[in-house]
PDB file of N, CA and C in Angstrom:
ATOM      1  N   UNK A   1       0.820  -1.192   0.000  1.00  0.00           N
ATOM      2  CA  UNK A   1       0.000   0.000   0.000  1.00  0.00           C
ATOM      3  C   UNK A   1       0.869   1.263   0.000  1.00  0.00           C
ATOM      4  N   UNK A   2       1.877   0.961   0.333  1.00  0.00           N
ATOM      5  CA  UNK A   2       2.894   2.326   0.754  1.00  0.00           C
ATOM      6  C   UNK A   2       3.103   2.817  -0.860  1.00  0.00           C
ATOM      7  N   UNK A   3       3.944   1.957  -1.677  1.00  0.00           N
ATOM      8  CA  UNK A   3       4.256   1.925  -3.089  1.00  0.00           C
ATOM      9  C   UNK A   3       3.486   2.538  -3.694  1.00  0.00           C
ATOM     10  N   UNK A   4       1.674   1.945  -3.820  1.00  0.00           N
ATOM     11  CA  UNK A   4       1.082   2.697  -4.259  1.00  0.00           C
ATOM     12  C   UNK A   4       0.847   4.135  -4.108  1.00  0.00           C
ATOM     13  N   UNK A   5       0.589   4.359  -2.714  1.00  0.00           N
ATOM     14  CA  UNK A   5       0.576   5.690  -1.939  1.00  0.00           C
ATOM     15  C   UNK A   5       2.082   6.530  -2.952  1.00  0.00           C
ATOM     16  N   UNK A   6       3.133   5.697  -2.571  1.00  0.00           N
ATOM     17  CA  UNK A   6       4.639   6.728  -3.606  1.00  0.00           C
ATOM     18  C   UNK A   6       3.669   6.901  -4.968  1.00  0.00           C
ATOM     19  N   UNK A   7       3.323   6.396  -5.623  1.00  0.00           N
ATOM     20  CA  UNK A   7       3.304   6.231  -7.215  1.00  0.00           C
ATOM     21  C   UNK A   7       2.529   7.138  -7.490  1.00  0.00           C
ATOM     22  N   UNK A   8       0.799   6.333  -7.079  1.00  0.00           N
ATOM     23  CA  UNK A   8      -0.272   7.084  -7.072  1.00  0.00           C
ATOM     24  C   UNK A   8      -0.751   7.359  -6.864  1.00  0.00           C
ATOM     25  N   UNK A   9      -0.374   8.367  -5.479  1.00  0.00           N
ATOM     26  CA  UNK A   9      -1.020   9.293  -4.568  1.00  0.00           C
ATOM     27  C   UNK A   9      -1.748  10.630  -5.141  1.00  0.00           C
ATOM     28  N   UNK A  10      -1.447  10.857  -5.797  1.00  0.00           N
ATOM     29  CA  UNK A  10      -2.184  12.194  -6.158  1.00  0.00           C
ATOM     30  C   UNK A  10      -3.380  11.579  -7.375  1.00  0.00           C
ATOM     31  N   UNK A  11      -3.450  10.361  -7.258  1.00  0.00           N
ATOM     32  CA  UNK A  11      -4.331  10.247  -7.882  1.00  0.00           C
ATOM     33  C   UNK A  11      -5.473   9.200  -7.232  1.00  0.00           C
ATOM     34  N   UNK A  12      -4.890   8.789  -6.151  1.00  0.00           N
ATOM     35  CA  UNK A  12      -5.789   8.172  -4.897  1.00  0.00           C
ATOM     36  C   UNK A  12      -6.611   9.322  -4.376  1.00  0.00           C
ATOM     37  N   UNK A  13      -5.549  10.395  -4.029  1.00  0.00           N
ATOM     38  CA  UNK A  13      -6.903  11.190  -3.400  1.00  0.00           C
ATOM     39  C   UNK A  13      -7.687  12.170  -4.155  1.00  0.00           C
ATOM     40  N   UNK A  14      -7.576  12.517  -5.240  1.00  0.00           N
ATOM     41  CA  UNK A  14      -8.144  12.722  -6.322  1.00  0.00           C
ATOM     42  C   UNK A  14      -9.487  11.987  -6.222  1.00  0.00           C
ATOM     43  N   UNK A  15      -9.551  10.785  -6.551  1.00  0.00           N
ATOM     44  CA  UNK A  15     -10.286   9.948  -6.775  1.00  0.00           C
ATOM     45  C   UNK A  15     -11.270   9.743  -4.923  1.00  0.00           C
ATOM     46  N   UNK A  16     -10.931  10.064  -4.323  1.00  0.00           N
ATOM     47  CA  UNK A  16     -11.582  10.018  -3.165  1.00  0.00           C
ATOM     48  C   UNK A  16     -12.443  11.245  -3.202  1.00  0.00           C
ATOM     49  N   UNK A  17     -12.529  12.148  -4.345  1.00  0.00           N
ATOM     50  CA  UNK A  17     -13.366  13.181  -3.953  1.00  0.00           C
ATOM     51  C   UNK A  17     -14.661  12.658  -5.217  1.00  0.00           C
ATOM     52  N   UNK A  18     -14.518  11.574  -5.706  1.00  0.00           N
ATOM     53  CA  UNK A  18     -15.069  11.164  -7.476  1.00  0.00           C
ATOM     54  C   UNK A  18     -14.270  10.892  -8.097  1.00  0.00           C
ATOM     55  N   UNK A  19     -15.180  10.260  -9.370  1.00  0.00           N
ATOM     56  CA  UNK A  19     -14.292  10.206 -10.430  1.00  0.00           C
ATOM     57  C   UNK A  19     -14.280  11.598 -10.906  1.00  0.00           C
ATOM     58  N   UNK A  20     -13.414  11.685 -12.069  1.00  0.00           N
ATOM     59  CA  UNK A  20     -13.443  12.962 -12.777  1.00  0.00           C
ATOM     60  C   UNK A  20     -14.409  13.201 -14.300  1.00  0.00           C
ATOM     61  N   UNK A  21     -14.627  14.071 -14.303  1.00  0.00           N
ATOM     62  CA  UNK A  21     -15.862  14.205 -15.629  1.00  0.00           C
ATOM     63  C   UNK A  21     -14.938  13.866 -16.649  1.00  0.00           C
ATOM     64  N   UNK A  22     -15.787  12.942 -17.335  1.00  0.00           N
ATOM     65  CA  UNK A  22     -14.974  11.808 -18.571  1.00  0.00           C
ATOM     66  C   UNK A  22     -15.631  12.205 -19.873  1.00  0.00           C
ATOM     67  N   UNK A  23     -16.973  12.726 -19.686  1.00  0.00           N
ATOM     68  CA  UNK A  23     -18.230  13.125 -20.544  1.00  0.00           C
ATOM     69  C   UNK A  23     -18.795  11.766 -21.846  1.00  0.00           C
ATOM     70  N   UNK A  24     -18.260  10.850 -21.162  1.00  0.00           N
ATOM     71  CA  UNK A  24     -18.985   9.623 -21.803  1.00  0.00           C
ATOM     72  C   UNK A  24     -18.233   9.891 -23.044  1.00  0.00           C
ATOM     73  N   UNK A  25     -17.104   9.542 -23.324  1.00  0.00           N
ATOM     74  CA  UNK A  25     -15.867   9.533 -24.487  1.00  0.00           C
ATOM     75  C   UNK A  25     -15.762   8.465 -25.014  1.00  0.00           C
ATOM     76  N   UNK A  26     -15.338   7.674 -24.020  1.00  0.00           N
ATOM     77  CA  UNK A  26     -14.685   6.343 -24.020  1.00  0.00           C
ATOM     78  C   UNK A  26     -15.325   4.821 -24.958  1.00  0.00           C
ATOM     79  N   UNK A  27     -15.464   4.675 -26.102  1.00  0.00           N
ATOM     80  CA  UNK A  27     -16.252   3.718 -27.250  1.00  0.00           C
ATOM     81  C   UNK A  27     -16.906   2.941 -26.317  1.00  0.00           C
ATOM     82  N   UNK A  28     -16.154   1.804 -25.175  1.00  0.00           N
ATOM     83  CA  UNK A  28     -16.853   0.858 -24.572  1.00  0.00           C
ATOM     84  C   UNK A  28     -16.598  -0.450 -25.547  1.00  0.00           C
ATOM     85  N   UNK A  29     -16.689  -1.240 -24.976  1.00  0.00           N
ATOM     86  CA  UNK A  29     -16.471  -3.053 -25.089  1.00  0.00           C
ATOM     87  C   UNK A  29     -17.430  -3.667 -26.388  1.00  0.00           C
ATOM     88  N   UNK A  30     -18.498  -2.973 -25.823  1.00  0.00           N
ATOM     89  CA  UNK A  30     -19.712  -3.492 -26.754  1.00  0.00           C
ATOM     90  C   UNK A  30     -19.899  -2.705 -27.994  1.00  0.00           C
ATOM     91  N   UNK A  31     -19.416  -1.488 -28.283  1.00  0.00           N
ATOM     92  CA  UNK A  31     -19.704  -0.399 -29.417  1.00  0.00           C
ATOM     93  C   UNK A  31     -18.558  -0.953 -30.258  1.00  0.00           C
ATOM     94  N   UNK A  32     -17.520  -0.888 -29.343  1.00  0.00           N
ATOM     95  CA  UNK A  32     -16.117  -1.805 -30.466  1.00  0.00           C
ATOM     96  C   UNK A  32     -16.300  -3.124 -31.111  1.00  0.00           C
ATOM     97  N   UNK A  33     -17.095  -3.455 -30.000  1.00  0.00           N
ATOM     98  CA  UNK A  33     -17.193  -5.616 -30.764  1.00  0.00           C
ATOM     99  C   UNK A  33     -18.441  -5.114 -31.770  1.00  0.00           C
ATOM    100  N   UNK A  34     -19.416  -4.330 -31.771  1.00  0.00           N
ATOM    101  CA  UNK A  34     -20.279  -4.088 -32.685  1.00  0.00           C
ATOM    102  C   UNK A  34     -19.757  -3.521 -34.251  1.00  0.00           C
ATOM    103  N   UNK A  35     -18.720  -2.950 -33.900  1.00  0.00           N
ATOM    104  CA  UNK A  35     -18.160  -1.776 -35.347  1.00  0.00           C
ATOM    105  C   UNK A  35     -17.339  -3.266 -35.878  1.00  0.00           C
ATOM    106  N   UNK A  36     -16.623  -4.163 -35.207  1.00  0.00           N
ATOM    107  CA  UNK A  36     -15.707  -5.043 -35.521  1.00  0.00           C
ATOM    108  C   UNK A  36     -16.761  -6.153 -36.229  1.00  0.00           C
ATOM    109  N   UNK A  37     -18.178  -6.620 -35.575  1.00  0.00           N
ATOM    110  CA  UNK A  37     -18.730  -7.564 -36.273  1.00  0.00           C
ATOM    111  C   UNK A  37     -19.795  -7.121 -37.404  1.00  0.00           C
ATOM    112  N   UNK A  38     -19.359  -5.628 -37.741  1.00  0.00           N
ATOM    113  CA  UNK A  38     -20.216  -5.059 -38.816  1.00  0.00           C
ATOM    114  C   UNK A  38     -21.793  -5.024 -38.451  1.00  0.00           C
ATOM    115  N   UNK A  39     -22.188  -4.403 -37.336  1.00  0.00           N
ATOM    116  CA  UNK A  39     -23.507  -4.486 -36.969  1.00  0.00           C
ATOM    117  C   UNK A  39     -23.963  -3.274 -36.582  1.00  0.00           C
ATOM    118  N   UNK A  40     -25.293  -2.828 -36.974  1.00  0.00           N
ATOM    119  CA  UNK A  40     -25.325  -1.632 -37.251  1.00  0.00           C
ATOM    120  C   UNK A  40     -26.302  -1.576 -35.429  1.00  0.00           C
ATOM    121  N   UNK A  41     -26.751  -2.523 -35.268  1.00  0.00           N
ATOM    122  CA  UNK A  41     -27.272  -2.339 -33.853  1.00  0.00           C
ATOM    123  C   UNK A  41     -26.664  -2.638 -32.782  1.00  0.00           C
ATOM    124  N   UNK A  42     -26.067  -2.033 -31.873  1.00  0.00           N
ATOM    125  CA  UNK A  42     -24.750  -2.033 -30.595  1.00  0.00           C
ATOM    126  C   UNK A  42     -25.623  -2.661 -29.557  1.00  0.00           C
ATOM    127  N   UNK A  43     -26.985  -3.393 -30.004  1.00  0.00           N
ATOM    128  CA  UNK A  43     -27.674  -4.483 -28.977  1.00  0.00           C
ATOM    129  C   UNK A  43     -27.451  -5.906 -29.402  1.00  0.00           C
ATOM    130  N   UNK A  44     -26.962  -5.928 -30.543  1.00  0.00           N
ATOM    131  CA  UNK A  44     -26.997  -7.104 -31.217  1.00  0.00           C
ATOM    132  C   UNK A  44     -25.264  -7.762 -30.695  1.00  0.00           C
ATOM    133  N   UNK A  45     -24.627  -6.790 -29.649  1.00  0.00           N
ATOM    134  CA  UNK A  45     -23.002  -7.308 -29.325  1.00  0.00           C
ATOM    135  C   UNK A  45     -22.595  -6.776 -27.694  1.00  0.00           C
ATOM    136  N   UNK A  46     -24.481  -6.540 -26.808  1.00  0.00           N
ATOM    137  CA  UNK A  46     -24.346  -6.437 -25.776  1.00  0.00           C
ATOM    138  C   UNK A  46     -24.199  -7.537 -25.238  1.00  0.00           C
ATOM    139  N   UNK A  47     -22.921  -7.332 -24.122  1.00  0.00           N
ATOM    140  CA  UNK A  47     -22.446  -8.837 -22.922  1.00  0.00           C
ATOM    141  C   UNK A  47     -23.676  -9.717 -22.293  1.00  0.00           C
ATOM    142  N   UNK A  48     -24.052  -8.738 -21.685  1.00  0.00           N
ATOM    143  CA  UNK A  48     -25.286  -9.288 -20.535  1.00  0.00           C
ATOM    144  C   UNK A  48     -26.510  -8.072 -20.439  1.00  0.00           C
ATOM    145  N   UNK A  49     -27.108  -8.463 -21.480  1.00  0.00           N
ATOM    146  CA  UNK A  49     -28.003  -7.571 -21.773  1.00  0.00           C
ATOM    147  C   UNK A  49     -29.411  -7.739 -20.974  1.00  0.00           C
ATOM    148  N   UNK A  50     -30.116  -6.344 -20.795  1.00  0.00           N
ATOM    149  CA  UNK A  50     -31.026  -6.216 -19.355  1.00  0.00           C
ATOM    150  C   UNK A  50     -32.096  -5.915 -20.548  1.00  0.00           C
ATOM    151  N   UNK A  51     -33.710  -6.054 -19.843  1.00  0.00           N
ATOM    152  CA  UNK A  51     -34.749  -5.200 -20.193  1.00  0.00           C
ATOM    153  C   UNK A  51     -35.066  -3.815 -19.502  1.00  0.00           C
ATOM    154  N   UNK A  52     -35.487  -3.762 -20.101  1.00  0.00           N
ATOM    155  CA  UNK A  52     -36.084  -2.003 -19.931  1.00  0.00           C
ATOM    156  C   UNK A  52     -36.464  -2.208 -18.420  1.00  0.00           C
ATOM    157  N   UNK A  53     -36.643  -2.681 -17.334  1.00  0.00           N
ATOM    158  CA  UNK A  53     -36.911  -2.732 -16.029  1.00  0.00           C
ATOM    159  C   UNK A  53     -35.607  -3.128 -15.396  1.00  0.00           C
ATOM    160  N   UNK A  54     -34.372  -3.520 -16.573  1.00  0.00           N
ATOM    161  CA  UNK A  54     -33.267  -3.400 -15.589  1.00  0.00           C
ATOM    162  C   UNK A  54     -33.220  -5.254 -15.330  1.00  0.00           C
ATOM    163  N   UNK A  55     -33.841  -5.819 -16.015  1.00  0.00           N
ATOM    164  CA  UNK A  55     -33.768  -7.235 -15.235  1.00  0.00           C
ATOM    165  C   UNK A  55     -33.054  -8.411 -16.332  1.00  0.00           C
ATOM    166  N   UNK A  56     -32.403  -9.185 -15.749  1.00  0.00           N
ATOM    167  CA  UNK A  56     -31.677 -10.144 -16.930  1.00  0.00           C
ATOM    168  C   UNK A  56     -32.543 -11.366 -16.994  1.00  0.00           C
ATOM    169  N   UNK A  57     -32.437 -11.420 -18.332  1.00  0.00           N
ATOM    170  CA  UNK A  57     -33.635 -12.473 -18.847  1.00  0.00           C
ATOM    171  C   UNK A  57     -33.392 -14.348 -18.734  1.00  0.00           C
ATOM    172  N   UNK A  58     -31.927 -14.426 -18.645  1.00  0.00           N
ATOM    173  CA  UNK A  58     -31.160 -15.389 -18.759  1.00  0.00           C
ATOM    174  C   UNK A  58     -31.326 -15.923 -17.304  1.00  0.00           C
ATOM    175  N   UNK A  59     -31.558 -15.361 -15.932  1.00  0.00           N
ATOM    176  CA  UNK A  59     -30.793 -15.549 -15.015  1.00  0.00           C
ATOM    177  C   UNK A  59     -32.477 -14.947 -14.225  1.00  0.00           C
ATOM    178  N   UNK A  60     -32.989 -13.951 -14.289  1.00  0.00           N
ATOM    179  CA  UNK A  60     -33.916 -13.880 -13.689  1.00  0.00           C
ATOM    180  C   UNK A  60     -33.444 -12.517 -12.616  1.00  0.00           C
ATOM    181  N   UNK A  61     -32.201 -12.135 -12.544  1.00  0.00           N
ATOM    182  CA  UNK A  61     -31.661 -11.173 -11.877  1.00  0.00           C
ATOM    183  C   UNK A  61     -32.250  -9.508 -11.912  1.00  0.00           C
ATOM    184  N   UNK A  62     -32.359  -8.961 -11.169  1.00  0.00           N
ATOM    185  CA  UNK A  62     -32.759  -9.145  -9.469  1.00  0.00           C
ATOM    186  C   UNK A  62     -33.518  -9.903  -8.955  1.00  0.00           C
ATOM    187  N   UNK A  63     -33.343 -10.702  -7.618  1.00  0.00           N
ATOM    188  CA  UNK A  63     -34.125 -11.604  -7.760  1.00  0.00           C
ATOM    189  C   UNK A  63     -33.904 -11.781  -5.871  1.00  0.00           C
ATOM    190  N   UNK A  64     -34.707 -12.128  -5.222  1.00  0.00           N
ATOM    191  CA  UNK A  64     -34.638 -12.322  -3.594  1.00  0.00           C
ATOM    192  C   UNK A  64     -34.026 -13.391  -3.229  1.00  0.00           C
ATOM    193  N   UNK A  65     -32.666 -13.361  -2.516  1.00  0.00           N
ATOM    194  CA  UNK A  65     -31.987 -14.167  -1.732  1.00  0.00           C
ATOM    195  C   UNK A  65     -32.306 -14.533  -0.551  1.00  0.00           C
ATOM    196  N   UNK A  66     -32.578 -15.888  -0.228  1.00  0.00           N
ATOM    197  CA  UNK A  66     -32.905 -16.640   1.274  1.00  0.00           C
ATOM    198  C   UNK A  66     -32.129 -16.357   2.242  1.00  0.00           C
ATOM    199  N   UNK A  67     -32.382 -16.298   3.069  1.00  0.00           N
ATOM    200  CA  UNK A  67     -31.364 -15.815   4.209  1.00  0.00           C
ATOM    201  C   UNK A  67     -30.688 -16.717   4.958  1.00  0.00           C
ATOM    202  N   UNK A  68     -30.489 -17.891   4.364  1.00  0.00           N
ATOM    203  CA  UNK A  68     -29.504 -18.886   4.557  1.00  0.00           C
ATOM    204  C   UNK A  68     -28.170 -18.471   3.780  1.00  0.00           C
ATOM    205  N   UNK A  69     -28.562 -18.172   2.396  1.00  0.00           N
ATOM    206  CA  UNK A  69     -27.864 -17.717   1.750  1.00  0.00           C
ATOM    207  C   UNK A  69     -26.686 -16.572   1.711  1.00  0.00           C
ATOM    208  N   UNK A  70     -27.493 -15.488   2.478  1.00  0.00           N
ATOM    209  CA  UNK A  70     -26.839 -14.112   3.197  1.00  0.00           C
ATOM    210  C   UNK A  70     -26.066 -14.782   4.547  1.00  0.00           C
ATOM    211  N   UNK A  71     -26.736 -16.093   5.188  1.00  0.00           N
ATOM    212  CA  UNK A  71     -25.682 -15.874   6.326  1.00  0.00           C
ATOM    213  C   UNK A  71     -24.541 -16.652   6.347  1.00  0.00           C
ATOM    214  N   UNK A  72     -24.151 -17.461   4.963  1.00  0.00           N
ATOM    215  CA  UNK A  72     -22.738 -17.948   4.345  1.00  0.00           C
ATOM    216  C   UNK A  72     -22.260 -16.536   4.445  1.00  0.00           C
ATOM    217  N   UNK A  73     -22.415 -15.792   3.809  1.00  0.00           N
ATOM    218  CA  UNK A  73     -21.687 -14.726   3.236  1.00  0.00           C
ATOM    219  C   UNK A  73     -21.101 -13.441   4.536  1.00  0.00           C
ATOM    220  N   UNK A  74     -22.326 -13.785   5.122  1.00  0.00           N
ATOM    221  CA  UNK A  74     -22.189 -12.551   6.435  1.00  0.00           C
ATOM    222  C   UNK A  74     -22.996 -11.181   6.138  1.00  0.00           C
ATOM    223  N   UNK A  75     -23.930 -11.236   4.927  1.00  0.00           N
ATOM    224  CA  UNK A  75     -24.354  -9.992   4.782  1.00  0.00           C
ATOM    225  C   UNK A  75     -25.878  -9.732   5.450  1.00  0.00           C
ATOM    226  N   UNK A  76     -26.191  -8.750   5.567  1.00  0.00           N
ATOM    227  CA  UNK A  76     -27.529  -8.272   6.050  1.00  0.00           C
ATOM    228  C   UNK A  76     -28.093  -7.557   5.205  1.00  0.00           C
ATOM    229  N   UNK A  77     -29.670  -7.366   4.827  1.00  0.00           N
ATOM    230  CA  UNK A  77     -30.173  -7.131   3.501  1.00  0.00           C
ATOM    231  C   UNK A  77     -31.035  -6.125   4.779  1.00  0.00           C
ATOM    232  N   UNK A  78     -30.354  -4.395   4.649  1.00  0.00           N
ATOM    233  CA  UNK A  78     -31.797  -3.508   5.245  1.00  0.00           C
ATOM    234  C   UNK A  78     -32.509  -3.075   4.149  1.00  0.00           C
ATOM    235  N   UNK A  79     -33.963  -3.284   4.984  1.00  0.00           N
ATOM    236  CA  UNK A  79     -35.332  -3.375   4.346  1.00  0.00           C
ATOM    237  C   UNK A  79     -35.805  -1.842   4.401  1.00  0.00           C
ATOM    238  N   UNK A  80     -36.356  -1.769   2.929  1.00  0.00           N
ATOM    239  CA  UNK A  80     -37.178  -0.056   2.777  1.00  0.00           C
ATOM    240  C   UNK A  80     -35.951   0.857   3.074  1.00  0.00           C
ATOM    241  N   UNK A  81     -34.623   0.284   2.316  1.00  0.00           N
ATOM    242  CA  UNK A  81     -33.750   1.854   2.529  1.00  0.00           C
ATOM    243  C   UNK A  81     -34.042   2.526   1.047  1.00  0.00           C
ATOM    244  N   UNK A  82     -34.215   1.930  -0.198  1.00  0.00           N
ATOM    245  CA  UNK A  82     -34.581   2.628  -1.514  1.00  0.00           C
ATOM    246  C   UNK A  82     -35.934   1.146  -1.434  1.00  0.00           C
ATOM    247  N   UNK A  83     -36.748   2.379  -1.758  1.00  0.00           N
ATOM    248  CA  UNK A  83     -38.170   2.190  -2.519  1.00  0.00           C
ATOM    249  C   UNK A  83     -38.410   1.366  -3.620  1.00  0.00           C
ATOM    250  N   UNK A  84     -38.997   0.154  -3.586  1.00  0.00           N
ATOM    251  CA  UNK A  84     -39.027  -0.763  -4.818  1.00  0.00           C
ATOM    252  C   UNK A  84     -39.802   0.278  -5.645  1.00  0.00           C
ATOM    253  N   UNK A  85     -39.514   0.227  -6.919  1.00  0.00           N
ATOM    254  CA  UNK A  85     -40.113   0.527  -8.225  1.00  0.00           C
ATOM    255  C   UNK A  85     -41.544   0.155  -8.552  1.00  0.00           C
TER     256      UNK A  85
END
């Protein structure tokens, strides 16, 4: 941790205040594999693609975990902190 702290400290704490405005530049994974497989729709070369509610079709994700499940892990799920949709 020290090393890093030498190297890239001014950009650790930088980053502790946010990221920095990027203004959505950057092509992305899926716009590149789309231009590369000649496809004019950048849905047709999305990874893990969601519906319009945000939910994966493959997998069923978001989806309610048993609480057997959470207590392998050690986590606690608080209830009514954001408002279901």
């Amino acid at each position: 941790e020290e090393d890093q702290r030498t190297r890239f400290g001014h950009m650790l704490e930088a980053f502790e205040y946010g990221a920095p405005p990027h203004g959505g530049v950057a092509p992305g994974m899926d716009r590149t594999a789309a231009l590369f497989a000649q496809e004019t729709d950048i849905r047709e070369t999305i990874a893990f693609p969601k519906t319009k509610s945000a939910t994966d079709l493959m997998t069923g994700a978001p989806s309610p975990v048993d609480q057997a499940a959470l207590d392998v892990v050690g986590l606690t799920v608080k209830k009514d902190v954001i408002p279901n949709p």
